[in-house]
N, C-alpha and C. Protein backbone atom coordinates (compact mmCIF):
# COMPACT_ATOMS: atom_id res chain seq x y z
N UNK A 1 0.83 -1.18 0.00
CA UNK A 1 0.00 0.00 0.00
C UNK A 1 0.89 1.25 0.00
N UNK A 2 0.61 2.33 -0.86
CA UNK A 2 1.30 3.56 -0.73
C UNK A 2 0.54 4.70 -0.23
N UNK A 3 1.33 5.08 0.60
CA UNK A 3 0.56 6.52 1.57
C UNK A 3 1.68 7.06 0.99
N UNK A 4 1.12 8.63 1.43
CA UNK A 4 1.73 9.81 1.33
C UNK A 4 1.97 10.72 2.69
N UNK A 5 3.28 10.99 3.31
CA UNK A 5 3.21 11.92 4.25
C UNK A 5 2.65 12.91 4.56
N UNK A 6 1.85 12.98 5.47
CA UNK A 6 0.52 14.60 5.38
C UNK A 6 1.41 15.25 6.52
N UNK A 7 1.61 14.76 7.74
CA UNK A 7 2.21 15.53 8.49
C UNK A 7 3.70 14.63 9.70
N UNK A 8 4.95 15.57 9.11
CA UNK A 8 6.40 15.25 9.63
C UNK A 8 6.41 14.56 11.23
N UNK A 9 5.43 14.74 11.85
CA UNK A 9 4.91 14.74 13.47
C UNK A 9 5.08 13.14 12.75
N UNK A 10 4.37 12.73 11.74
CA UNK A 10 3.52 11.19 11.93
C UNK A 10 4.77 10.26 11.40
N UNK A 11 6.35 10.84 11.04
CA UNK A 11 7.08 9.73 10.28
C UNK A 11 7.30 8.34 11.24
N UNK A 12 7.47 8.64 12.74
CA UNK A 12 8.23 7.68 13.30
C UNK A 12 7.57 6.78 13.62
N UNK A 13 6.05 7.03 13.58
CA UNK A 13 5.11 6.03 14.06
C UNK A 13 4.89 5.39 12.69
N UNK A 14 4.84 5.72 11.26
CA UNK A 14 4.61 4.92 10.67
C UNK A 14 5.49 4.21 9.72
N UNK A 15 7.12 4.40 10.53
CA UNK A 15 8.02 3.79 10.29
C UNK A 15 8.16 2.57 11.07
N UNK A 16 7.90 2.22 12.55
CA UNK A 16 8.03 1.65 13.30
C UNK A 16 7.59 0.18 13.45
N UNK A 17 6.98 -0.27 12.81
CA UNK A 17 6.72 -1.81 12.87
C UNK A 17 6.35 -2.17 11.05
N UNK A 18 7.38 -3.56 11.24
CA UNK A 18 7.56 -4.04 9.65
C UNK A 18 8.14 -3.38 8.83
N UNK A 19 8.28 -3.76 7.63
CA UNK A 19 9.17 -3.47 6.53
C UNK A 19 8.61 -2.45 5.97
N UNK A 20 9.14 -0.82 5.71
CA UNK A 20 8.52 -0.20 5.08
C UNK A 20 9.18 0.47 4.43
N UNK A 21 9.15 0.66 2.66
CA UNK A 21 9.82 1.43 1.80
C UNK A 21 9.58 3.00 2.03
N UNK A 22 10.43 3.58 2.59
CA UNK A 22 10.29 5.47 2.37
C UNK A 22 11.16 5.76 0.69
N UNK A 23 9.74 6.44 0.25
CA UNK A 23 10.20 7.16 -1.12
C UNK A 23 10.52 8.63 -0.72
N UNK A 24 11.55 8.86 -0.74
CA UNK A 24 12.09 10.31 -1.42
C UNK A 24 12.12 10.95 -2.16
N UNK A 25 11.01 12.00 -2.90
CA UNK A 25 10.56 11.94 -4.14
C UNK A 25 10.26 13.87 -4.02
N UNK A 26 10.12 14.41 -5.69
CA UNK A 26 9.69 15.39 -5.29
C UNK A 26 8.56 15.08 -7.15
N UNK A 27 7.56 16.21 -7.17
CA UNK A 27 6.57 16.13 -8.17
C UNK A 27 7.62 16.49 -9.68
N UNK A 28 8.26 16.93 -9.34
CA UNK A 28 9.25 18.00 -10.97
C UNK A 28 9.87 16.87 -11.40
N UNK A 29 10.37 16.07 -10.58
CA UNK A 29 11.40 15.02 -11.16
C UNK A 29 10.98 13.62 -11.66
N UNK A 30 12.09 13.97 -12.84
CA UNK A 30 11.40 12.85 -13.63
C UNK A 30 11.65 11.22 -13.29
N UNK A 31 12.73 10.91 -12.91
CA UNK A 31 12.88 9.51 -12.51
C UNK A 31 11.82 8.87 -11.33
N UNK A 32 11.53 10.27 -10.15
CA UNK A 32 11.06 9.91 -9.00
C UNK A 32 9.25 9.74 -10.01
N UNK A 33 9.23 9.98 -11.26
CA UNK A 33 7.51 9.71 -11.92
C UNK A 33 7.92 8.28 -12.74
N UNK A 34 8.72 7.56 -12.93
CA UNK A 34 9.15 6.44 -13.64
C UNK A 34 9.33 5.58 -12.17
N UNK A 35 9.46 5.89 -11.35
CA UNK A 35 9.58 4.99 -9.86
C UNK A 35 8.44 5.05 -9.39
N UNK A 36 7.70 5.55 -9.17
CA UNK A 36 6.86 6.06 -8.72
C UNK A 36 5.54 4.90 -9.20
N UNK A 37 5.65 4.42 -10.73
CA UNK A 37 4.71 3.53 -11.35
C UNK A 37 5.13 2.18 -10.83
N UNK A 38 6.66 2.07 -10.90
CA UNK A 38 6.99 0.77 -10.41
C UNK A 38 6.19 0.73 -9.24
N UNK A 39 6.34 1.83 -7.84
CA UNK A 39 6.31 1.56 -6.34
C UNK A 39 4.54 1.24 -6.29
N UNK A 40 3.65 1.56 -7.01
CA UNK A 40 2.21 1.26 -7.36
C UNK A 40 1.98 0.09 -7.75
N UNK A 41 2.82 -0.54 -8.08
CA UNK A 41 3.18 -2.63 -8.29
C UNK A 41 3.06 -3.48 -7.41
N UNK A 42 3.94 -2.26 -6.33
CA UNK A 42 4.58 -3.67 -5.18
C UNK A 42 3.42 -3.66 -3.92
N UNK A 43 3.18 -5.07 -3.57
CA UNK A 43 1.97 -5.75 -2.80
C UNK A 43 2.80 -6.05 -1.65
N UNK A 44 4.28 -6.47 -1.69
CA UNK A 44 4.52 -7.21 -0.85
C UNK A 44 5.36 -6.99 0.67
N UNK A 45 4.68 -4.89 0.40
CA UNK A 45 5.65 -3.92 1.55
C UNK A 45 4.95 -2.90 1.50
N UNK A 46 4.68 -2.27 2.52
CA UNK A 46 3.70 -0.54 2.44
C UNK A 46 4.96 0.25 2.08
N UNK A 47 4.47 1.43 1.51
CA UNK A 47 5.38 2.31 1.23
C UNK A 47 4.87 3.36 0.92
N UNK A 48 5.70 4.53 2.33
CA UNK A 48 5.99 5.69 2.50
C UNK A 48 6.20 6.89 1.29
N UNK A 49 5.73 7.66 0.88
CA UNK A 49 5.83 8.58 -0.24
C UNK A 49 6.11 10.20 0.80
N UNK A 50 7.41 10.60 0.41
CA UNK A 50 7.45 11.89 1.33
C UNK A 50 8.34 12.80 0.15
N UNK A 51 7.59 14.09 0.05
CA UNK A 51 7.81 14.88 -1.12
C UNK A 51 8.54 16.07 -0.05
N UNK A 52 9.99 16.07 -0.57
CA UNK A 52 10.89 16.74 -0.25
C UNK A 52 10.77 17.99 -0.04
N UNK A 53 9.94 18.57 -1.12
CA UNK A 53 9.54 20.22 -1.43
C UNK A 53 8.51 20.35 -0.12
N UNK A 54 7.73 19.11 0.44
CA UNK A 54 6.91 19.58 1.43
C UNK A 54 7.52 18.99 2.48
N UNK A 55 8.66 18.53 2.60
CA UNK A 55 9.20 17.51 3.75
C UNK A 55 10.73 18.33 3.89
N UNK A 56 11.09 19.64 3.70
CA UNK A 56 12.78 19.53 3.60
C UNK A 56 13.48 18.90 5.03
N UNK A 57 12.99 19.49 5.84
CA UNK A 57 13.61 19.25 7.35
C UNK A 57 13.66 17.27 6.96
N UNK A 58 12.72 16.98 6.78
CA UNK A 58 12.99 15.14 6.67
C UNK A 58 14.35 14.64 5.80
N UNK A 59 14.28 15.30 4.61
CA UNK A 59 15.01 15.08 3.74
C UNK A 59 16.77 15.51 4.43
N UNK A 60 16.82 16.27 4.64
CA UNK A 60 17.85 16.66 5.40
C UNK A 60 18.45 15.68 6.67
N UNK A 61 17.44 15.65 7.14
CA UNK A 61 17.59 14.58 8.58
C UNK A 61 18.28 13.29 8.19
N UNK A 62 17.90 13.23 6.87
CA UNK A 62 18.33 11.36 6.82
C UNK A 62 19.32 11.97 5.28
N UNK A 63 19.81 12.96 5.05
CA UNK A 63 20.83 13.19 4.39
C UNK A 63 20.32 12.87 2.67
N UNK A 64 19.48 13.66 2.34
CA UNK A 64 18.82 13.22 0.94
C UNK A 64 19.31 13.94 0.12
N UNK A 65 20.33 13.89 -0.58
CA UNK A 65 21.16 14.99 -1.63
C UNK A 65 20.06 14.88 -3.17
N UNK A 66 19.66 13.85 -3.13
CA UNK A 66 19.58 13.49 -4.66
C UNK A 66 18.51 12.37 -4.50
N UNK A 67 16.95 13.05 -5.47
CA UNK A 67 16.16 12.17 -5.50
C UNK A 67 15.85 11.48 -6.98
N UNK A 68 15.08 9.98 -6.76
CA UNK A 68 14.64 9.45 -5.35
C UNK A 68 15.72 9.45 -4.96
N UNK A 69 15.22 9.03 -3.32
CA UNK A 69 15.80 8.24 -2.87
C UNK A 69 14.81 7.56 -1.81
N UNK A 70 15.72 5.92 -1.58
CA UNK A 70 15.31 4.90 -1.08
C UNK A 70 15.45 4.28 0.20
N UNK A 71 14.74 4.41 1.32
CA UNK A 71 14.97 4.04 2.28
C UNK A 71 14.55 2.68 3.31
N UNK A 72 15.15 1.32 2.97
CA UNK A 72 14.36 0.51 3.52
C UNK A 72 14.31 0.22 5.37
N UNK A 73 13.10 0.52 5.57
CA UNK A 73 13.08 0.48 7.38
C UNK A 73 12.34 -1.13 7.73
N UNK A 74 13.24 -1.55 8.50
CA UNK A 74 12.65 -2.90 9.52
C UNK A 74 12.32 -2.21 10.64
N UNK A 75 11.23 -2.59 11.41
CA UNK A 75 10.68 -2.11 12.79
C UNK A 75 11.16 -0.96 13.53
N UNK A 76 11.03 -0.22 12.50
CA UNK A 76 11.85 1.51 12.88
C UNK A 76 13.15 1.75 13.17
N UNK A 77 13.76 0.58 12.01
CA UNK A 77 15.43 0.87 11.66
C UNK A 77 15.78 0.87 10.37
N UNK A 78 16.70 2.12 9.49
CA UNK A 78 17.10 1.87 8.24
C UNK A 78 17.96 1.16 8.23
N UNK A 79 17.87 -0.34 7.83
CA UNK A 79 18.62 -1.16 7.00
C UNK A 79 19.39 -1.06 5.93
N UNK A 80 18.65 -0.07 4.76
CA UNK A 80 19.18 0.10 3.51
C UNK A 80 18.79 1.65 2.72
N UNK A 81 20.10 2.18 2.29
CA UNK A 81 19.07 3.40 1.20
C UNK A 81 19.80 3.75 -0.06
N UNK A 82 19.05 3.32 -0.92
CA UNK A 82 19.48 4.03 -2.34
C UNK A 82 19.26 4.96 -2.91
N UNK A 83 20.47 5.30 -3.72
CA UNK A 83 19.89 6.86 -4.40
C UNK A 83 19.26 6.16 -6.24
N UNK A 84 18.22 6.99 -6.19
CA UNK A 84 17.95 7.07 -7.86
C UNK A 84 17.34 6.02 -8.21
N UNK A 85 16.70 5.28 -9.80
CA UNK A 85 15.65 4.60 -9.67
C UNK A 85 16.12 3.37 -9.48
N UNK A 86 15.36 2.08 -9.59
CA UNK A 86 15.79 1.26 -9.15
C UNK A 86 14.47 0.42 -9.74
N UNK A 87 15.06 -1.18 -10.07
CA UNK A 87 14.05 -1.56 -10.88
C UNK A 87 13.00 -2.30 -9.98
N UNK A 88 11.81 -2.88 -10.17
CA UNK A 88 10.95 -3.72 -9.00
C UNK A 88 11.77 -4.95 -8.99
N UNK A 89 12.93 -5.43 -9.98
CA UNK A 89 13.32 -6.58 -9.35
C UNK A 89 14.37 -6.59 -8.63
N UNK A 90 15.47 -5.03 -8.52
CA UNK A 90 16.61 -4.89 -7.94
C UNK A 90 15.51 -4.45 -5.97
N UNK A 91 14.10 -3.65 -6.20
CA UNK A 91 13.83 -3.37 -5.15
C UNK A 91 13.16 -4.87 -4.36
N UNK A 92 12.62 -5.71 -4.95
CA UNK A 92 12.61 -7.09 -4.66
C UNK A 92 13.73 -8.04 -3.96
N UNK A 93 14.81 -7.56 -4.42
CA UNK A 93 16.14 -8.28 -3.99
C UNK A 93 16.23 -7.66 -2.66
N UNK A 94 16.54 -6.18 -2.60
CA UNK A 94 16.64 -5.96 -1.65
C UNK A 94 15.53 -6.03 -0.39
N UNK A 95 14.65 -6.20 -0.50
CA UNK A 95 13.27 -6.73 0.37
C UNK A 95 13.64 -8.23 1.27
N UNK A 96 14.10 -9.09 -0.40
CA UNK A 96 14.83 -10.06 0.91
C UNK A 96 15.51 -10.42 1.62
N UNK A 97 16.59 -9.50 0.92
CA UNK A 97 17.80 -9.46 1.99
C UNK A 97 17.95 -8.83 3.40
N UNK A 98 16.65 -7.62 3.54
CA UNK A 98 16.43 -7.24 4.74
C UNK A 98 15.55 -8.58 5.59
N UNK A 99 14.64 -9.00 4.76
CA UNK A 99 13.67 -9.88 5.80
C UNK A 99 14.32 -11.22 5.63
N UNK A 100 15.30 -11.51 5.28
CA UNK A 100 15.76 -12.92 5.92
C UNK A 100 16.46 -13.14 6.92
């Protein structure tokens, strides 16, 4: 399922239990709209959508130079983060390598 961040107050709670993809994304950019179709695919992880232009303080916090970017969280820990797009089968790989 993909949500969208409404308010910065709500990241930690809905980072905090299970596997959850944070997208780093802003509306202008074009790769984060070619990722963006992939991340509307995947069934098998909720995932976080947080738009930089309305999120800077977030983006900053977790060091976001260059979007996307990819942040995989286990039970409110980043495990993994990539910059830039990434295909559903390279983001698949990495899904299991966190949950095994």
């Amino acid at each position: 399922m993909v949500r969208y961040l409404e308010k910065e107050s709500d990241f930690e709670d809905l980072v905090e239990k299970g596997v959850i993809l944070v997208d780093f994304f802003a509306e202008w950019c074009g790769p984060c709209k070619m990722l963006s179709s992939v991340l509307e695919e995947i069934d098998y992880m909720d995932i976080l959508k947080i738009d930089t232009d309305k999120f800077p303080h977030l983006a900053q916090r977790f060091g976001v130079m260059s979007i996307p970017t990819l942040c995989f969280y286990k039970d409110g820990l980043m495990m993994q983060k990539e910059i830039g797009y990434r295909t559903p089968e390279e983001i698949k790989e990495i899904y299991k390598k966190i949950t095994d």
